[in-house]
PDB file of N, CA and C in Angstrom:
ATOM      1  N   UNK A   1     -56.688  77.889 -12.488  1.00  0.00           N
ATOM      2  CA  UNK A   1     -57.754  77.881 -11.499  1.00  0.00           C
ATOM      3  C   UNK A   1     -59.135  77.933 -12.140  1.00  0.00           C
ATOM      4  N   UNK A   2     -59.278  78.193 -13.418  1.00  0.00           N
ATOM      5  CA  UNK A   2     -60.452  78.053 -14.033  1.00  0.00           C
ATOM      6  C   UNK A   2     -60.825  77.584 -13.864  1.00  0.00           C
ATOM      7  N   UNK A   3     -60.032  75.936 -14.135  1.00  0.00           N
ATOM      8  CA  UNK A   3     -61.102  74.244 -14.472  1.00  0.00           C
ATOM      9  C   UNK A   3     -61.400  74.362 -12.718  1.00  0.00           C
ATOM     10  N   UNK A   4     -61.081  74.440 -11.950  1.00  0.00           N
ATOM     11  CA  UNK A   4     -61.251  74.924 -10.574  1.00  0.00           C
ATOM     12  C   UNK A   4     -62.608  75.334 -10.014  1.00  0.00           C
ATOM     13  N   UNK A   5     -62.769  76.617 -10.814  1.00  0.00           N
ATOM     14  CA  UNK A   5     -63.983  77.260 -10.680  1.00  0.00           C
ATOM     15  C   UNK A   5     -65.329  77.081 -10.932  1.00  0.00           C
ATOM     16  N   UNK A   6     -65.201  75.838 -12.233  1.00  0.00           N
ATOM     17  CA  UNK A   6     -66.101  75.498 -12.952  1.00  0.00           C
ATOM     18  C   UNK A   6     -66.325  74.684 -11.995  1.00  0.00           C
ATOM     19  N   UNK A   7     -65.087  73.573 -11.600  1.00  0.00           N
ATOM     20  CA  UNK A   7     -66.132  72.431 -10.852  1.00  0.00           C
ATOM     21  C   UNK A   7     -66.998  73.438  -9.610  1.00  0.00           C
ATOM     22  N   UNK A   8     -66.371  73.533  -8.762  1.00  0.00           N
ATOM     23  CA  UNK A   8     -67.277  74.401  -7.551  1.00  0.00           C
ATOM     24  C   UNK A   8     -68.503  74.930  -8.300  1.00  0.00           C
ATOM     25  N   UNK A   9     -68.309  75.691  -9.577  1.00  0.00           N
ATOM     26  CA  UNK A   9     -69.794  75.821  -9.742  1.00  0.00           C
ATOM     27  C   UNK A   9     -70.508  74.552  -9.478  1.00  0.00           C
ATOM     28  N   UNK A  10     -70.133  73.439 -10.747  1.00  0.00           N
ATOM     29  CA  UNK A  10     -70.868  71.999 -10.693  1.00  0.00           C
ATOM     30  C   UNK A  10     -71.161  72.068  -9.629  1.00  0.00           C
ATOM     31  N   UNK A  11     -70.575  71.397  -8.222  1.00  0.00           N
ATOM     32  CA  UNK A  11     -70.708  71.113  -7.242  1.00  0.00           C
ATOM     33  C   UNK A  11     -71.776  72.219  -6.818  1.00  0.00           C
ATOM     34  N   UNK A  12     -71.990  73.352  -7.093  1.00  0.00           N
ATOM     35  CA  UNK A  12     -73.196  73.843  -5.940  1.00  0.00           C
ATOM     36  C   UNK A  12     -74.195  73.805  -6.878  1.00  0.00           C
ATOM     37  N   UNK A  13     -74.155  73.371  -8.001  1.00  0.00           N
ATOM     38  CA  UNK A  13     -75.360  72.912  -8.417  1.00  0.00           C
ATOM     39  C   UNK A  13     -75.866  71.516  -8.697  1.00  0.00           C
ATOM     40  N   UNK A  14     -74.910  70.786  -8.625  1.00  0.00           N
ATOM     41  CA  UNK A  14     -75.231  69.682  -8.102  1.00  0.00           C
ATOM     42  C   UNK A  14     -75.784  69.887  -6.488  1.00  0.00           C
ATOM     43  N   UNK A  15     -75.209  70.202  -5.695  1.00  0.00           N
ATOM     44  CA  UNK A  15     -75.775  70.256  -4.321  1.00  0.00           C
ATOM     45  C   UNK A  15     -77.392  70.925  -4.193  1.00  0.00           C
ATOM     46  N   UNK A  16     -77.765  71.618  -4.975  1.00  0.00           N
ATOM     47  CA  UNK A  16     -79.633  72.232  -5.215  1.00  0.00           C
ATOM     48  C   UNK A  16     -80.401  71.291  -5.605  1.00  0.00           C
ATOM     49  N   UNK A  17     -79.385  70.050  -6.244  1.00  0.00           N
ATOM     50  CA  UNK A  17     -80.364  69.197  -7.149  1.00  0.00           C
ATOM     51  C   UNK A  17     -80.449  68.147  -6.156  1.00  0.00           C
ATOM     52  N   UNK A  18     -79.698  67.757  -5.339  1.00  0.00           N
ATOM     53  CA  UNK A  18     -79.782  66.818  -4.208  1.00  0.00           C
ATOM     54  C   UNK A  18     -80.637  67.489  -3.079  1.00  0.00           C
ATOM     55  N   UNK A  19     -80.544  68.685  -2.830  1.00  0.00           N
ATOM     56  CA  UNK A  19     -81.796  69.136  -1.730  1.00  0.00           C
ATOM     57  C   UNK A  19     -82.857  69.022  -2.605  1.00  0.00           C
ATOM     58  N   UNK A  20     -83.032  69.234  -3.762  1.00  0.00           N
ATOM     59  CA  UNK A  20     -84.588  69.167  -4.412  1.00  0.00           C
ATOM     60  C   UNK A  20     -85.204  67.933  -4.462  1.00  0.00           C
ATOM     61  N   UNK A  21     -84.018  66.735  -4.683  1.00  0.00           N
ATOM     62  CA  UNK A  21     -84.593  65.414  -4.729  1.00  0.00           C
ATOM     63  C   UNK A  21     -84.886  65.006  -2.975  1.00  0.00           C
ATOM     64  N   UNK A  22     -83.984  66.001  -1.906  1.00  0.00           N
ATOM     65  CA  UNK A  22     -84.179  65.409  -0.433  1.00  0.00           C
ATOM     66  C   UNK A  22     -85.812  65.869  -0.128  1.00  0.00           C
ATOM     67  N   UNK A  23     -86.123  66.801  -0.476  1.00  0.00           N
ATOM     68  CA  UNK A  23     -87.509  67.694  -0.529  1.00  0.00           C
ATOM     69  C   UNK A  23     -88.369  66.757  -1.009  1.00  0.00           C
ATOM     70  N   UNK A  24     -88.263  65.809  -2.153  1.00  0.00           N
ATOM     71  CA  UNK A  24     -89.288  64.967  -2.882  1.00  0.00           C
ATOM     72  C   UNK A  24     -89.082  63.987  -2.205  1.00  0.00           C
ATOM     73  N   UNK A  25     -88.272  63.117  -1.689  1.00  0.00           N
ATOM     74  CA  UNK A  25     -88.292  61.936  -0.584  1.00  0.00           C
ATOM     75  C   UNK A  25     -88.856  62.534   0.498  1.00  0.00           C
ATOM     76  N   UNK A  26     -88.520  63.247   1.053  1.00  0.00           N
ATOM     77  CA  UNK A  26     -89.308  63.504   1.993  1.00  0.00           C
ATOM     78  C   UNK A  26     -90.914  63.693   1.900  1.00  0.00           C
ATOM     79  N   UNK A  27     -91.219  64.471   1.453  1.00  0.00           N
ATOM     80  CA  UNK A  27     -92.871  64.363   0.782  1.00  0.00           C
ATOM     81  C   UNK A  27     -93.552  62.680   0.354  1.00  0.00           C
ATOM     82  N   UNK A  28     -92.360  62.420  -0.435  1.00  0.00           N
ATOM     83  CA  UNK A  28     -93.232  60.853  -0.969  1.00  0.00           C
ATOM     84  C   UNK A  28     -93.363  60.102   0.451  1.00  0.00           C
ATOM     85  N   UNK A  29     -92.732  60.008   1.282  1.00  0.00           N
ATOM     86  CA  UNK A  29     -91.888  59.345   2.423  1.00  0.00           C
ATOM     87  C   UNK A  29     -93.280  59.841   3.455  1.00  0.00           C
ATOM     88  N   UNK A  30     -93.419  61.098   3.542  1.00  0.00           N
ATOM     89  CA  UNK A  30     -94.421  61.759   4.555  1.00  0.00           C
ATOM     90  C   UNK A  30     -96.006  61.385   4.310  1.00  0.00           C
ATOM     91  N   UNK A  31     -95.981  61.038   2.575  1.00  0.00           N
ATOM     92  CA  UNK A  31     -97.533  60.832   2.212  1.00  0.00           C
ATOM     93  C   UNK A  31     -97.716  59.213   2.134  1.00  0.00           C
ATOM     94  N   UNK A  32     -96.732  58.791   2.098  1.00  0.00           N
ATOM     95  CA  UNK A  32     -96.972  57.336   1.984  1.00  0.00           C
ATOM     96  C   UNK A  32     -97.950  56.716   2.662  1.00  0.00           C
ATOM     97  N   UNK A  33     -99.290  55.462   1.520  1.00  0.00           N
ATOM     98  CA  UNK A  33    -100.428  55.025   2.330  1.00  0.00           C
ATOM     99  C   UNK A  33    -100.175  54.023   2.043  1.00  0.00           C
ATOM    100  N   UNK A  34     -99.009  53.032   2.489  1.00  0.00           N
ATOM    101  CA  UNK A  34     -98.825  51.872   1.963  1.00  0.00           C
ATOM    102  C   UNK A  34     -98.249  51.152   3.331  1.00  0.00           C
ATOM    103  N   UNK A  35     -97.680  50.270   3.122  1.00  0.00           N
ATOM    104  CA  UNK A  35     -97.171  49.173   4.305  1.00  0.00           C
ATOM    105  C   UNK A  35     -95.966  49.144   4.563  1.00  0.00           C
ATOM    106  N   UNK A  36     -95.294  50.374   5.638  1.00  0.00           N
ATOM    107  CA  UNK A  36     -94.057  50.510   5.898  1.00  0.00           C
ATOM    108  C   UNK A  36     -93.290  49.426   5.676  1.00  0.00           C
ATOM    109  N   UNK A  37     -93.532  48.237   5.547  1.00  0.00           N
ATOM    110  CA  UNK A  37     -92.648  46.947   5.622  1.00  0.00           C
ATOM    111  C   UNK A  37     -92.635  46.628   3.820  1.00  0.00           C
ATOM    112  N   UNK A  38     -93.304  47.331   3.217  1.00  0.00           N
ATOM    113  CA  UNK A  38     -93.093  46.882   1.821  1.00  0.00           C
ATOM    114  C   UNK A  38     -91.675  47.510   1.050  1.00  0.00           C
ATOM    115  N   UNK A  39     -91.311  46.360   0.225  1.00  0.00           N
ATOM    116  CA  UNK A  39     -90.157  46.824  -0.749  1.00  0.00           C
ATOM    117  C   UNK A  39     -90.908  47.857  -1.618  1.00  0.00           C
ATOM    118  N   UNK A  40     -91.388  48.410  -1.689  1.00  0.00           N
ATOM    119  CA  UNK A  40     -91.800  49.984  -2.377  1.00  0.00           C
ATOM    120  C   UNK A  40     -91.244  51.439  -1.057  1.00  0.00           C
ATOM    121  N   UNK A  41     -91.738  50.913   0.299  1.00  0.00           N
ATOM    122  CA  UNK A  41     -91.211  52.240   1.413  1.00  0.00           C
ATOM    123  C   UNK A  41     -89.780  51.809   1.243  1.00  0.00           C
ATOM    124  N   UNK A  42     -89.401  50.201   1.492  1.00  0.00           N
ATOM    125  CA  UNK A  42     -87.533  50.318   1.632  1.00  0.00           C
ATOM    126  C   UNK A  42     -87.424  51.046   0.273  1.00  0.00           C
ATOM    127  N   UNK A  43     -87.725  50.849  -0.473  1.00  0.00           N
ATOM    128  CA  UNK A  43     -86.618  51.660  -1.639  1.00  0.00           C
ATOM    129  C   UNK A  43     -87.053  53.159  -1.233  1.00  0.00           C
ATOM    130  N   UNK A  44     -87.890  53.483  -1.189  1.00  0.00           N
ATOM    131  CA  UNK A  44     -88.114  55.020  -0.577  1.00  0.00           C
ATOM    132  C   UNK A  44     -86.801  55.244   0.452  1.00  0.00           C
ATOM    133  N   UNK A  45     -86.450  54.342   1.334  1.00  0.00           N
ATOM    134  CA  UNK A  45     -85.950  54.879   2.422  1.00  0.00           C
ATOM    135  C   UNK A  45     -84.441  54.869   1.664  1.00  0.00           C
ATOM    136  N   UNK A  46     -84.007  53.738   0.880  1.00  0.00           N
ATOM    137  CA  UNK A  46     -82.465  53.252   0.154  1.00  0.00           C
ATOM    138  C   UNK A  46     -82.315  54.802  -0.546  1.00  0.00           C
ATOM    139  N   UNK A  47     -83.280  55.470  -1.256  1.00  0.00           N
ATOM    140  CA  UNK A  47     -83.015  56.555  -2.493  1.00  0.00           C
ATOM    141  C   UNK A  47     -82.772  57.833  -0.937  1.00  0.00           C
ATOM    142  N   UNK A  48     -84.054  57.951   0.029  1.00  0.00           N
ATOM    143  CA  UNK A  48     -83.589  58.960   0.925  1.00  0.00           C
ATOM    144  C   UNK A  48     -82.021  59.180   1.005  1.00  0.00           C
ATOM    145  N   UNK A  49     -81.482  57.638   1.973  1.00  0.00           N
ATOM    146  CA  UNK A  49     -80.128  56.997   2.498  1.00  0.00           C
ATOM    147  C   UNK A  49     -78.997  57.869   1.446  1.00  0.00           C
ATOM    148  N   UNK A  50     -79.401  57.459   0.138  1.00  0.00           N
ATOM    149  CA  UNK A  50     -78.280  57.391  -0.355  1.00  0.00           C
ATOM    150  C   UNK A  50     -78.026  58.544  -1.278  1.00  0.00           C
ATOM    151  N   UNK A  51     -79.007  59.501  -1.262  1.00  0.00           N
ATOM    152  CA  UNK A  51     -79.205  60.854  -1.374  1.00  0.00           C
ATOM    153  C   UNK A  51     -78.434  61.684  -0.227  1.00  0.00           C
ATOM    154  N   UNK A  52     -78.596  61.755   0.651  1.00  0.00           N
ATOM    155  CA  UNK A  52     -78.235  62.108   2.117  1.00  0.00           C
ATOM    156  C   UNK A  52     -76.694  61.664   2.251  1.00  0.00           C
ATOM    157  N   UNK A  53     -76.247  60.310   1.856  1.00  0.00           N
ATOM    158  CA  UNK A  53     -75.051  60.564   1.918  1.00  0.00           C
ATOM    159  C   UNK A  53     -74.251  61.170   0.540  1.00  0.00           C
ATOM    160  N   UNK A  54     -74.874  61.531  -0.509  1.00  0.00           N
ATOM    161  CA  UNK A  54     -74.369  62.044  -1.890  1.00  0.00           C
ATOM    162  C   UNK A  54     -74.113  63.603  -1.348  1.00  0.00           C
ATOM    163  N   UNK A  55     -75.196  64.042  -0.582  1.00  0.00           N
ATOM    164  CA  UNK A  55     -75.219  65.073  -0.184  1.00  0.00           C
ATOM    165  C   UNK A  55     -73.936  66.051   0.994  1.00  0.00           C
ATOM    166  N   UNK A  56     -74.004  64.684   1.635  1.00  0.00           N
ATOM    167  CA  UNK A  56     -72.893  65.341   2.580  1.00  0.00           C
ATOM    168  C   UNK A  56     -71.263  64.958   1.714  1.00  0.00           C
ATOM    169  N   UNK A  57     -71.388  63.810   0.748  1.00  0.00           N
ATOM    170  CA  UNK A  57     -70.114  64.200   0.058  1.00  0.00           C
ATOM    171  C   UNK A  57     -69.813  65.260  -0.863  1.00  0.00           C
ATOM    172  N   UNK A  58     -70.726  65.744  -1.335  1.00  0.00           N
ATOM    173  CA  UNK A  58     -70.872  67.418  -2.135  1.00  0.00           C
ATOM    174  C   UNK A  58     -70.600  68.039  -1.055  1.00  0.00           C
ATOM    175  N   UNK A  59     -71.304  68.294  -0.458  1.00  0.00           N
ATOM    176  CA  UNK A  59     -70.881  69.293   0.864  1.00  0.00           C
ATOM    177  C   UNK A  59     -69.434  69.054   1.230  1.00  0.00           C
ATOM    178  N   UNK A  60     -68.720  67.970   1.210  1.00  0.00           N
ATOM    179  CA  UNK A  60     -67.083  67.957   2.391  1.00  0.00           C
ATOM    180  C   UNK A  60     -66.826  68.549   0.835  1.00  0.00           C
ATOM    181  N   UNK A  61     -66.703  68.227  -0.560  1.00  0.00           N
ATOM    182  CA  UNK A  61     -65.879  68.303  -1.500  1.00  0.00           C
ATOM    183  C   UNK A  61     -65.808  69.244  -1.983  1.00  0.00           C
ATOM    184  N   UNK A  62     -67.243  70.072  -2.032  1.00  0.00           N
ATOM    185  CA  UNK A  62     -67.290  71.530  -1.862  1.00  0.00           C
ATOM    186  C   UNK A  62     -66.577  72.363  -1.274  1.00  0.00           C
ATOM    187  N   UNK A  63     -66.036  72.385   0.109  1.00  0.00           N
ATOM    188  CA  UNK A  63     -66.033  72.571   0.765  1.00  0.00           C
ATOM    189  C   UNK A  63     -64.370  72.846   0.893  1.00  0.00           C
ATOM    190  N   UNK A  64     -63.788  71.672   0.545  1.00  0.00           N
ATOM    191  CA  UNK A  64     -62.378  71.465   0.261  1.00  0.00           C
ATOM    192  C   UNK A  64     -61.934  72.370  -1.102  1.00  0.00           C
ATOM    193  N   UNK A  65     -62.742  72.493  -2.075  1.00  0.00           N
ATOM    194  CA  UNK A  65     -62.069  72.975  -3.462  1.00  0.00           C
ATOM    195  C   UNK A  65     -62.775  74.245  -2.562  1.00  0.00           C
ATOM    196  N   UNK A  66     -63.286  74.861  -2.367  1.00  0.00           N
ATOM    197  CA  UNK A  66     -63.312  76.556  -2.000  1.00  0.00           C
ATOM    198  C   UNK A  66     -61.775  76.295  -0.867  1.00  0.00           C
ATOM    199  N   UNK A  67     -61.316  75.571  -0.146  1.00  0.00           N
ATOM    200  CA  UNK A  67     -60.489  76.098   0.979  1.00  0.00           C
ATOM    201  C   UNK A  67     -59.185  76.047  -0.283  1.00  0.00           C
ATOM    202  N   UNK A  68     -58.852  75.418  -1.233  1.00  0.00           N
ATOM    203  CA  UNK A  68     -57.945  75.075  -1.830  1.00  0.00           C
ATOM    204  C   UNK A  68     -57.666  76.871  -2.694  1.00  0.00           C
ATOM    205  N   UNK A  69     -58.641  77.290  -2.558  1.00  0.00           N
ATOM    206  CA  UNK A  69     -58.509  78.523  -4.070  1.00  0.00           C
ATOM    207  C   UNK A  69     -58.934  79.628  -2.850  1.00  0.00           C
ATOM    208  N   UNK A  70     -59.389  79.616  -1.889  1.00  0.00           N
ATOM    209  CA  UNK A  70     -59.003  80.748  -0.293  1.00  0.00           C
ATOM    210  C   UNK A  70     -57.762  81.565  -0.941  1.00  0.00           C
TER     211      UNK A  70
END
């Protein structure tokens, strides 16, 4: 159950580093003085997107290795 333990650590620290980067999209995203229609905001919005879903797969997988070692 060690190698076990270690990942769940990973995983919740991976999961701080994905709210820290959701915190900085959001800010860049909130200050933006540019032309919502430009390929500079879509990629803003693609890195949000795909942050957000990295996030909720840490979260289910997390989530599963703590119910596994319950």
């Amino acid at each position: 159950m060690n190698q076990m333990n270690s990942f769940i650590e990973y995983m919740k620290i991976h999961e701080i580093s994905l709210l820290q980067d959701a915190e900085k999209y959001q800010i860049l995203m909130d200050n933006f003085e540019g032309d919502y229609d430009s390929d500079e905001y879509k990629d803003l919005e693609i890195e949000d997107i795909t942050n957000t879903g990295e996030l909720i797969a840490t979260r289910h997988l997390l989530s599963v290795a703590e119910d596994m070692i319950a």
